[in-house]
Protein backbone atom coordinates (compact mmCIF):
# COMPACT_ATOMS: atom_id res chain seq x y z
CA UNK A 1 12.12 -30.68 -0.15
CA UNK A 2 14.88 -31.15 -3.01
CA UNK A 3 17.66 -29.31 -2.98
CA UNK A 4 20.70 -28.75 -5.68
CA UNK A 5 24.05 -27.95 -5.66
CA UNK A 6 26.56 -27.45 -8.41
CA UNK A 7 28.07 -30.36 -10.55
CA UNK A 8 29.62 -32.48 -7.36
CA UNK A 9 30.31 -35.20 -10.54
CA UNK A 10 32.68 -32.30 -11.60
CA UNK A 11 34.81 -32.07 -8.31
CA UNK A 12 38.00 -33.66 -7.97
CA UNK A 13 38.09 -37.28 -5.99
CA UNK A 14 40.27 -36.83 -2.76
CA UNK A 15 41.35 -39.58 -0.58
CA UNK A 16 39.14 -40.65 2.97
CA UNK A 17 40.21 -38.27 5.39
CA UNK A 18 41.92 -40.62 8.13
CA UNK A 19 40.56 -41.07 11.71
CA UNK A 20 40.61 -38.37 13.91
CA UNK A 21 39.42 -36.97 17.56
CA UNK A 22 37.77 -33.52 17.91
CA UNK A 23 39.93 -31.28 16.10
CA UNK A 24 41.59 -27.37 17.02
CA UNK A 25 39.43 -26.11 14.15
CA UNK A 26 36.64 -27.06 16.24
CA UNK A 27 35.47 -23.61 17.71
CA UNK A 28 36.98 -21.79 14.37
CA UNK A 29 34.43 -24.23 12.60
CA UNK A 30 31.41 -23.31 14.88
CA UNK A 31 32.26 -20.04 14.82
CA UNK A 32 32.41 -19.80 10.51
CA UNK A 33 28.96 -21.77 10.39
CA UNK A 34 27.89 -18.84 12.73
CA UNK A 35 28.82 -16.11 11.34
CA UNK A 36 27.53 -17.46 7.76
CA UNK A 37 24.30 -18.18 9.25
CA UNK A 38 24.03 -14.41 10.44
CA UNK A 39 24.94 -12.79 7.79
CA UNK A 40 21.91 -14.15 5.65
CA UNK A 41 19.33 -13.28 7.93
CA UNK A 42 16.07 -12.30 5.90
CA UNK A 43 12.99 -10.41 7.66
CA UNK A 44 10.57 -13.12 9.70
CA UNK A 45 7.83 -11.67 7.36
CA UNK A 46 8.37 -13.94 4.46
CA UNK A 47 8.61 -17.60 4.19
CA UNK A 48 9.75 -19.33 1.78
CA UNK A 49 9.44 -22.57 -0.58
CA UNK A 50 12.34 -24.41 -1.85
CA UNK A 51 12.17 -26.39 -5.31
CA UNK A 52 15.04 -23.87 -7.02
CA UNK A 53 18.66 -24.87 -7.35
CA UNK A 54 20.30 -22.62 -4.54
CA UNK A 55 24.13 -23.36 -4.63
CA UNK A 56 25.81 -21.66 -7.78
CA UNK A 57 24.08 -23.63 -10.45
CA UNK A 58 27.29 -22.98 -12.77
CA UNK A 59 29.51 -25.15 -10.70
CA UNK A 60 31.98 -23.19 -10.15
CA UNK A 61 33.79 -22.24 -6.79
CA UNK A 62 32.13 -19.51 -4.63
CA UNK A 63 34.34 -19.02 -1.36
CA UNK A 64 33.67 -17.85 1.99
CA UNK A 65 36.93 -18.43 4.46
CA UNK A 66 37.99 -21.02 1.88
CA UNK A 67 35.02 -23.14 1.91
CA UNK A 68 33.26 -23.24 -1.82
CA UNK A 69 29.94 -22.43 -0.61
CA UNK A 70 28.45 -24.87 -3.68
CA UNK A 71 29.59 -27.48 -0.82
CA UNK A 72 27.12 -26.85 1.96
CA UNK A 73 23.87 -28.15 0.64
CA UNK A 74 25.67 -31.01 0.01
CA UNK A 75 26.97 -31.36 4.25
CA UNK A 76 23.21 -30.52 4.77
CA UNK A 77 21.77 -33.15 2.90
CA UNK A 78 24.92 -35.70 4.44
CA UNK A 79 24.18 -34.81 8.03
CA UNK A 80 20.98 -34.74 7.56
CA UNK A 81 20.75 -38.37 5.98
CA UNK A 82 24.35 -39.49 7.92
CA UNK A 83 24.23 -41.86 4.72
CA UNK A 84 26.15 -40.76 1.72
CA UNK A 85 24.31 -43.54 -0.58
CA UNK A 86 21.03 -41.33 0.29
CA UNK A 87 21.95 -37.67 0.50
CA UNK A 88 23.47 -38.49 -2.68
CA UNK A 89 20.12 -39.73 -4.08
CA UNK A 90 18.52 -36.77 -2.42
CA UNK A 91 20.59 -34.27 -3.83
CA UNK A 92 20.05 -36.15 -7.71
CA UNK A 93 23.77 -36.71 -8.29
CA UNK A 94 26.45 -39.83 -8.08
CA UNK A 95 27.30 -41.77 -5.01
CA UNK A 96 30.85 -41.04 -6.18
CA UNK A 97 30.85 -37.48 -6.39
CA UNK A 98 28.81 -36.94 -3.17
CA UNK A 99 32.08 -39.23 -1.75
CA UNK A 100 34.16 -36.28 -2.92
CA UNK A 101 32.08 -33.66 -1.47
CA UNK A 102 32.16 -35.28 1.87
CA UNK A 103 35.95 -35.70 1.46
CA UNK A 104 36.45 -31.74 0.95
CA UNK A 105 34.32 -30.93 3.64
CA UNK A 106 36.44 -32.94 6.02
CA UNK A 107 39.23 -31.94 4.85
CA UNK A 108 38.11 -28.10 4.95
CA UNK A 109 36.42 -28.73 8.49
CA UNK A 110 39.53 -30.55 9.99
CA UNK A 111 37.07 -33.29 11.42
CA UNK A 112 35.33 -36.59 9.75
CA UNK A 113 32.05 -35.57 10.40
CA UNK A 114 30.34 -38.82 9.82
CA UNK A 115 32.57 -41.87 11.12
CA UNK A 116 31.39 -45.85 10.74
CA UNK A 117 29.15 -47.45 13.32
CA UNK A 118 28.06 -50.61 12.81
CA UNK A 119 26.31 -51.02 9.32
CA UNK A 120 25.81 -47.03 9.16
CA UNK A 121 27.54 -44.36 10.19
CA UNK A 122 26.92 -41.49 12.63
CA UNK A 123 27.75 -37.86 13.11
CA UNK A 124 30.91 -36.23 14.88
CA UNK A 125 30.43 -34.26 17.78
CA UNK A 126 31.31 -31.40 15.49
CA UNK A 127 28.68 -32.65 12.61
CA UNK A 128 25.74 -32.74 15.27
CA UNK A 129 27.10 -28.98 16.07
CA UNK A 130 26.62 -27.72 12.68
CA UNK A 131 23.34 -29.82 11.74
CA UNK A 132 20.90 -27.11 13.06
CA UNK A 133 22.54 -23.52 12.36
CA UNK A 134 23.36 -25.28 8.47
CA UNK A 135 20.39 -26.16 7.96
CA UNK A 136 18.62 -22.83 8.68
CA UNK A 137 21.22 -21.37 6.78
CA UNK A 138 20.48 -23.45 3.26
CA UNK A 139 17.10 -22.63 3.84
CA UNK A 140 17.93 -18.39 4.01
CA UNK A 141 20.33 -19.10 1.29
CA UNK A 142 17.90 -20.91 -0.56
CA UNK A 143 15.21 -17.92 -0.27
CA UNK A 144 17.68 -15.53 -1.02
CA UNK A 145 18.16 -16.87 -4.18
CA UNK A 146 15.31 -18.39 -5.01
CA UNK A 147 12.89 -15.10 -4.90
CA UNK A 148 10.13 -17.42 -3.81
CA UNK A 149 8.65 -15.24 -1.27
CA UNK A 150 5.04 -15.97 0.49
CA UNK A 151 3.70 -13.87 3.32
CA UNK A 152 2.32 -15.66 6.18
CA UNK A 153 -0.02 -13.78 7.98
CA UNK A 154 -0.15 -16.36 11.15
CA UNK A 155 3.52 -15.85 11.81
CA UNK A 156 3.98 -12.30 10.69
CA UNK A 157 5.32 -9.86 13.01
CA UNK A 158 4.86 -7.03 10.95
CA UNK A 159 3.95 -2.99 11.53
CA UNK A 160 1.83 -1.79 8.84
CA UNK A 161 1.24 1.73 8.43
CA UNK A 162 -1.98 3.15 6.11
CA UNK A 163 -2.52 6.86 5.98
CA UNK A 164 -5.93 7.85 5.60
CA UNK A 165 -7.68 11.12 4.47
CA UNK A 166 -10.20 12.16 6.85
CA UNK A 167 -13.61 10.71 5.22
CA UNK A 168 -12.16 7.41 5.31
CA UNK A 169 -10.94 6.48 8.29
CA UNK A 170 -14.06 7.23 10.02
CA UNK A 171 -15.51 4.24 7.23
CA UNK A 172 -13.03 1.82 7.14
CA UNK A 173 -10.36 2.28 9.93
CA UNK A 174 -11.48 0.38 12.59
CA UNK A 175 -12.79 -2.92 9.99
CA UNK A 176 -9.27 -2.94 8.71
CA UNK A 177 -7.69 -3.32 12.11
CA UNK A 178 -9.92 -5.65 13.12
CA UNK A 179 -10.01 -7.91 9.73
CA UNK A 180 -5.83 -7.33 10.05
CA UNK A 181 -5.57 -8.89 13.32
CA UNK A 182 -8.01 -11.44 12.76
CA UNK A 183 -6.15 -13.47 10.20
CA UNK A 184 -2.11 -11.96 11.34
CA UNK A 185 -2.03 -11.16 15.56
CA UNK A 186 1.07 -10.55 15.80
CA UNK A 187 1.14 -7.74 13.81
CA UNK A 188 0.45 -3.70 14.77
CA UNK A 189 -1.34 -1.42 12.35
CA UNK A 190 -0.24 1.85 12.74
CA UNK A 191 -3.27 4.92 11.45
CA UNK A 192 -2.44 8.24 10.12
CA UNK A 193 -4.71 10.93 8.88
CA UNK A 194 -3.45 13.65 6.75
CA UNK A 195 -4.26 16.46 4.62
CA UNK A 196 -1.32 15.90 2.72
CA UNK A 197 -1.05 15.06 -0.96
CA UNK A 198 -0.61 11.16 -1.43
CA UNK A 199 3.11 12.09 -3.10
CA UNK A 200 3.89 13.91 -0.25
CA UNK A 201 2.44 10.90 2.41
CA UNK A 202 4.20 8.25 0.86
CA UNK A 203 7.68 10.13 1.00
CA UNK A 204 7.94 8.50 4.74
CA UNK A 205 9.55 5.23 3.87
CA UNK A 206 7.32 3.88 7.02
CA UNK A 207 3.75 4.88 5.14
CA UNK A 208 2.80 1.50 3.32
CA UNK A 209 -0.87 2.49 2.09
CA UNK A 210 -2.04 5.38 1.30
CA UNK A 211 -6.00 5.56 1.09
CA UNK A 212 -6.89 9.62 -0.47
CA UNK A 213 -9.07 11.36 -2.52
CA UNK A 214 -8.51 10.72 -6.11
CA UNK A 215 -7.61 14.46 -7.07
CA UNK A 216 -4.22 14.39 -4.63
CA UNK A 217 -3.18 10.90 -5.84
CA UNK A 218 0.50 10.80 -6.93
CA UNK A 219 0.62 10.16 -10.79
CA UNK A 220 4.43 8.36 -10.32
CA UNK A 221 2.87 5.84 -8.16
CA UNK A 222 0.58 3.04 -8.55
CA UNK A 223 -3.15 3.30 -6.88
CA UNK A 224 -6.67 2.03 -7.56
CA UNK A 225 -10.17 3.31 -6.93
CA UNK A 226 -11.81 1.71 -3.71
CA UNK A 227 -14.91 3.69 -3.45
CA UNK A 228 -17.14 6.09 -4.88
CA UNK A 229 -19.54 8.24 -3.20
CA UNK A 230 -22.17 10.75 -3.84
CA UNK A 231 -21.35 14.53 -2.75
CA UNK A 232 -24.04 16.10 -0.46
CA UNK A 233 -24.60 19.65 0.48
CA UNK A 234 -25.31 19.96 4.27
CA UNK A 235 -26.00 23.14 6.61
CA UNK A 236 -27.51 24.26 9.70
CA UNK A 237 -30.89 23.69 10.76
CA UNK A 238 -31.14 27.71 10.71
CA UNK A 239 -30.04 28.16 7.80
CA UNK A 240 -32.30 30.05 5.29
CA UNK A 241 -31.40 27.73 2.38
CA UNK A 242 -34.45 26.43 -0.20
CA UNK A 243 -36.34 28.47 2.25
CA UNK A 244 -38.80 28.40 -1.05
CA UNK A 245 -38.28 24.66 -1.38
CA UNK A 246 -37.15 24.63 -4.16
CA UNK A 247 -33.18 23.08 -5.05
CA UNK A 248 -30.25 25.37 -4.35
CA UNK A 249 -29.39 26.44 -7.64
CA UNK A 250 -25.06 27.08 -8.73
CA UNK A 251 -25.22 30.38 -8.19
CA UNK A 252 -27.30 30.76 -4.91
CA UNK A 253 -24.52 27.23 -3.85
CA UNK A 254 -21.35 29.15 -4.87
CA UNK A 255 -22.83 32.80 -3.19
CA UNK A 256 -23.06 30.61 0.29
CA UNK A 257 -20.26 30.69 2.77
CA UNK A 258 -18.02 27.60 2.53
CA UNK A 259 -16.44 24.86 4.52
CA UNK A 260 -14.10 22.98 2.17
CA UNK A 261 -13.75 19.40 3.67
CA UNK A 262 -10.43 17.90 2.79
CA UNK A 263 -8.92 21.01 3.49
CA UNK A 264 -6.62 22.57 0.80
CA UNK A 265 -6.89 18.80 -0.85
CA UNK A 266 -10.44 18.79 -0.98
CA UNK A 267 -11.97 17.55 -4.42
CA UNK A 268 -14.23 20.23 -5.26
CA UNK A 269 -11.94 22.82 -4.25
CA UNK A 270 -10.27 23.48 -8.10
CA UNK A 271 -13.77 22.30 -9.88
CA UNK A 272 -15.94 24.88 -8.10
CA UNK A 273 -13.44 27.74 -8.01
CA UNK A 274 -13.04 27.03 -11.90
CA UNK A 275 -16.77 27.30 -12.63
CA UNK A 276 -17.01 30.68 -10.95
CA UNK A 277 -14.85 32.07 -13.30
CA UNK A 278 -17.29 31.95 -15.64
CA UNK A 279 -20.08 33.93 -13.02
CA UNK A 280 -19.91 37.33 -11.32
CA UNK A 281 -19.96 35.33 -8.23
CA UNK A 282 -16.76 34.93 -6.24
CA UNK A 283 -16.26 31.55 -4.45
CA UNK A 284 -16.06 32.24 -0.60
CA UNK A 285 -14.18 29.36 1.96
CA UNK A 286 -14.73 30.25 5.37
CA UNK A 287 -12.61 27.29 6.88
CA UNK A 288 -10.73 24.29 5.26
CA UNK A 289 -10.73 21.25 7.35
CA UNK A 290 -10.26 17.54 6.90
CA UNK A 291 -11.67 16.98 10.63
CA UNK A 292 -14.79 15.85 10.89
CA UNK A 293 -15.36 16.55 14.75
CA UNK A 294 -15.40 19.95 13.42
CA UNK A 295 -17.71 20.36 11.01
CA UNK A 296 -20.91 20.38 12.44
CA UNK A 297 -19.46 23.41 14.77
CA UNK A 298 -18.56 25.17 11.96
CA UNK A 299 -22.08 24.76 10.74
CA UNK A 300 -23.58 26.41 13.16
CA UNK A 301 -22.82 29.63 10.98
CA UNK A 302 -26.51 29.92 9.44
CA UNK A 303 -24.44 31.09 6.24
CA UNK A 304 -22.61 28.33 5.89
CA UNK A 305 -22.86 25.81 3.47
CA UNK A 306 -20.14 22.56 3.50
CA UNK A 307 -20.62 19.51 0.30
CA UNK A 308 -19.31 16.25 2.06
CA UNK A 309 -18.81 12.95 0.93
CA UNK A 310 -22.21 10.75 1.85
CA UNK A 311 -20.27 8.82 4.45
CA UNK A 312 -19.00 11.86 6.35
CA UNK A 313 -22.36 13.77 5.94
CA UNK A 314 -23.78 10.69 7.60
CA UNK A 315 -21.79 11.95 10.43
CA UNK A 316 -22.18 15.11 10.80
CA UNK A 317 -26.26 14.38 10.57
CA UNK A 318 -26.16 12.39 13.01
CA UNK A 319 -24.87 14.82 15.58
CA UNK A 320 -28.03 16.74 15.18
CA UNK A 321 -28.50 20.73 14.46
CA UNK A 322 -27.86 20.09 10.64
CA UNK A 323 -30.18 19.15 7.58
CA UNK A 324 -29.25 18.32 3.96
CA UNK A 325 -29.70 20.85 1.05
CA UNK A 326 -31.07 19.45 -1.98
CA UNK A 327 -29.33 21.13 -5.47
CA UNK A 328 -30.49 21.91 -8.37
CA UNK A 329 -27.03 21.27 -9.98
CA UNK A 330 -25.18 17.89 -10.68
CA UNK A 331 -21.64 17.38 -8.55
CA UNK A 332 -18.86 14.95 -9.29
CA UNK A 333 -18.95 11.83 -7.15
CA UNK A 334 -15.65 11.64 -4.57
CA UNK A 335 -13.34 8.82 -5.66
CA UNK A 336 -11.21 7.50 -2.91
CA UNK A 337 -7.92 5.99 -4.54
CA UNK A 338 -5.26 3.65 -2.53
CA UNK A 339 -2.13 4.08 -3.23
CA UNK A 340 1.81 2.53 -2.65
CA UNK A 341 5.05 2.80 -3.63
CA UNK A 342 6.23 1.14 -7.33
CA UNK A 343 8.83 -0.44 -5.54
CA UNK A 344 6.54 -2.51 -3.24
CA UNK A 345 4.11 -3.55 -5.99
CA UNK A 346 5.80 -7.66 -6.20
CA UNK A 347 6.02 -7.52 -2.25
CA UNK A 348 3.71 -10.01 -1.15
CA UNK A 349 2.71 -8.57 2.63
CA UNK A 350 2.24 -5.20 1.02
CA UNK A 351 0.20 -6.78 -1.25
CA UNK A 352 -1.55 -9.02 1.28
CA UNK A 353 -2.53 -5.60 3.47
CA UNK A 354 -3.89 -3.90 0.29
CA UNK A 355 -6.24 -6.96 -0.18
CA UNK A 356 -7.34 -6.50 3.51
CA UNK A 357 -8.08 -3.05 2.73
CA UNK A 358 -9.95 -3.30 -0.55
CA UNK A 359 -12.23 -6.37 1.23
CA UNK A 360 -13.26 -3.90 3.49
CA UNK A 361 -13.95 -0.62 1.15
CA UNK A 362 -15.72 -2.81 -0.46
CA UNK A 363 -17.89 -4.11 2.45
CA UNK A 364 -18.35 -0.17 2.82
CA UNK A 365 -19.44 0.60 0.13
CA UNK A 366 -22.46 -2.26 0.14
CA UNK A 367 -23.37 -1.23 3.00
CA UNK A 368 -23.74 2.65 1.69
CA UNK A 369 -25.76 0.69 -1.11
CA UNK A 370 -28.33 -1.10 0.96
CA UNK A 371 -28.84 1.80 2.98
């Protein structure tokens, strides 16, 4: 990993600091490195790579306590290499001026942090100190300003939070747990159902996903289509519908007693109640609901008549005492949209979780194919 620091050739040449013990600025020293080091903390979500100059690439003096921060990748790289012949070759700059920057530093520092031994030289008790919390702090200061972020779903130790309209999560809840912790375990996934409109969802700051019928999408936001399904008409084995066998036609559909799935945000909700204006027949809704678990009770009302998205009638079949109703009439397919905030569109885990999400609408939706 290279790293960069400001023009060292540029700094002014100060004499070899003289010999010294463990100086009083010993503890203050810690204690700055410290308190530097935690005041660039960055989430644990993100890591990072390093190939961008990090330290002021202008070269000129950026202070913290007096120390020009352009000198610490420069006491990195020299503790590091406890050889200023090599951190200077490291860092891509002079023998000379890395001299100087090792000459501020001790000077700054109140301590000689590498001394001679032998043919090399070796760290103070203060240099081995600071060789650790620097280092991690270059490397925070180096993402920080670099911009270079990754996420890393092995190490992540994120909470993701998806909100889900009712005929979804019942398709792809569970799979996107399960594909989530698969490839990141130490994260939780957090899901919501709601009736609400995606705008109104993603107002929690929490809510990173939300996965809704294309109708309530927010128009400010940024979404994409992740599956499209075919509307069908369901009702109660004692119902009297196509009693003649032939299709329910729009008028004898729109006469029926209604339950709206989706509740007030269901998709056919404006379409339908728009086409009636053009018929003497008024548009009746019985119940609005975006619970499933409900439906098929609400069926039981031989009058009753509810248009579900395949996946959910699938459901509500399978709980027995209800039959499809074939129409006459052609109905708009139900989009399901995902959706997130403009502001998280460049952030990488986001970005990773919608992936996860997509993968398995799509699995979904060839498996409502094959069937």
């Amino acid at each position: 990993m290279h790293r960069t620091v400001g023009d060292l050739t540029e700094l002014p040449r100060i004499s070899t600091f003289p010999n010294v013990g463990v100086s009083t600025n010993y503890m203050d020293s810690i204690n700055i490195a410290h308190d530097m080091r935690s005041s660039m903390q960055l989430q644990s979500r993100y890591k990072f790579s390093s190939n961008k100059a990090v330290i002021n690439p202008a070269g000129t003096d950026v202070r913290f306590r007096k120390l020009d921060l352009n000198l610490l990748v420069a006491l990195d790289s020299l503790l590091s290499e406890a050889n200023v012949t090599r951190a200077a070759k490291h860092m891509h700059i002079t023998q000379s001026a890395m001299s100087a920057a090792l000459g501020r530093l001790r000077e700054h520092f109140g301590d000689a942090l590498l001394i001679p031994s032998g043919r090399g030289m070796q760290r103070t008790r203060l240099a081995e100190d600071l060789m650790a919390p620097l280092a991690d702090l270059v490397a925070q200061i180096d993402a920080f300003v670099s911009n270079d972020r990754q996420f890393d779903p092995a190490i992540a130790t994120d909470r993701f939070v998806i909100v889900f309209a009712s005929s979804h999560i019942s398709d792809i809840g569970a799979s996107v747990i399960d594909e989530v912790l698969k490839l990141a375990p130490n994260v939780q996934v957090d899901l919501r159902t709601s009736i609400q409109t995606a705008a109104e969802a993603l107002t929690d700051l929490d809510v990173d996903l939300v996965c809704a019928p294309e109708q309530i999408r927010s128009v400010d936001q940024p979404s994409a289509v992740i599956s499209v399904k075919k509307h069908v008409a369901v009702c109660s084995t004692q119902a009297d519908f196509c009693a003649d066998g032939k299709p329910l036609d729009f008028a004898a559909f729109t006469a029926a007693r209604h339950v709206a799935f989706g509740g007030s945000a269901s998709p056919l909700m404006g379409a339908l109640n728009e086409a009636t204006k053009t018929t003497s027949n008024r548009f009746r809704v019985d119940a609005n609901t975006g619970l499933v678990s409900v439906i098929g009770q609400l069926l039981n009302n031989p009058e009753r008549i509810a248009l579900l998205p395949s996946n959910v009638a699938d459901i509500v079949l399978s709980n027995g005492g209800t039959r499809v109703v074939p129409l006459a009439f052609a109905v708009e397919d139900y989009r399901c949209v995902l959706q997130w905030r403009e502001r998280d569109q460049s952030d990488p885990a986001v970005a990773w979780f919608k992936g996860i999400v997509h993968a398995c609408a799509a699995s979904a939706n060839q498996r409502d194919a094959s069937d």
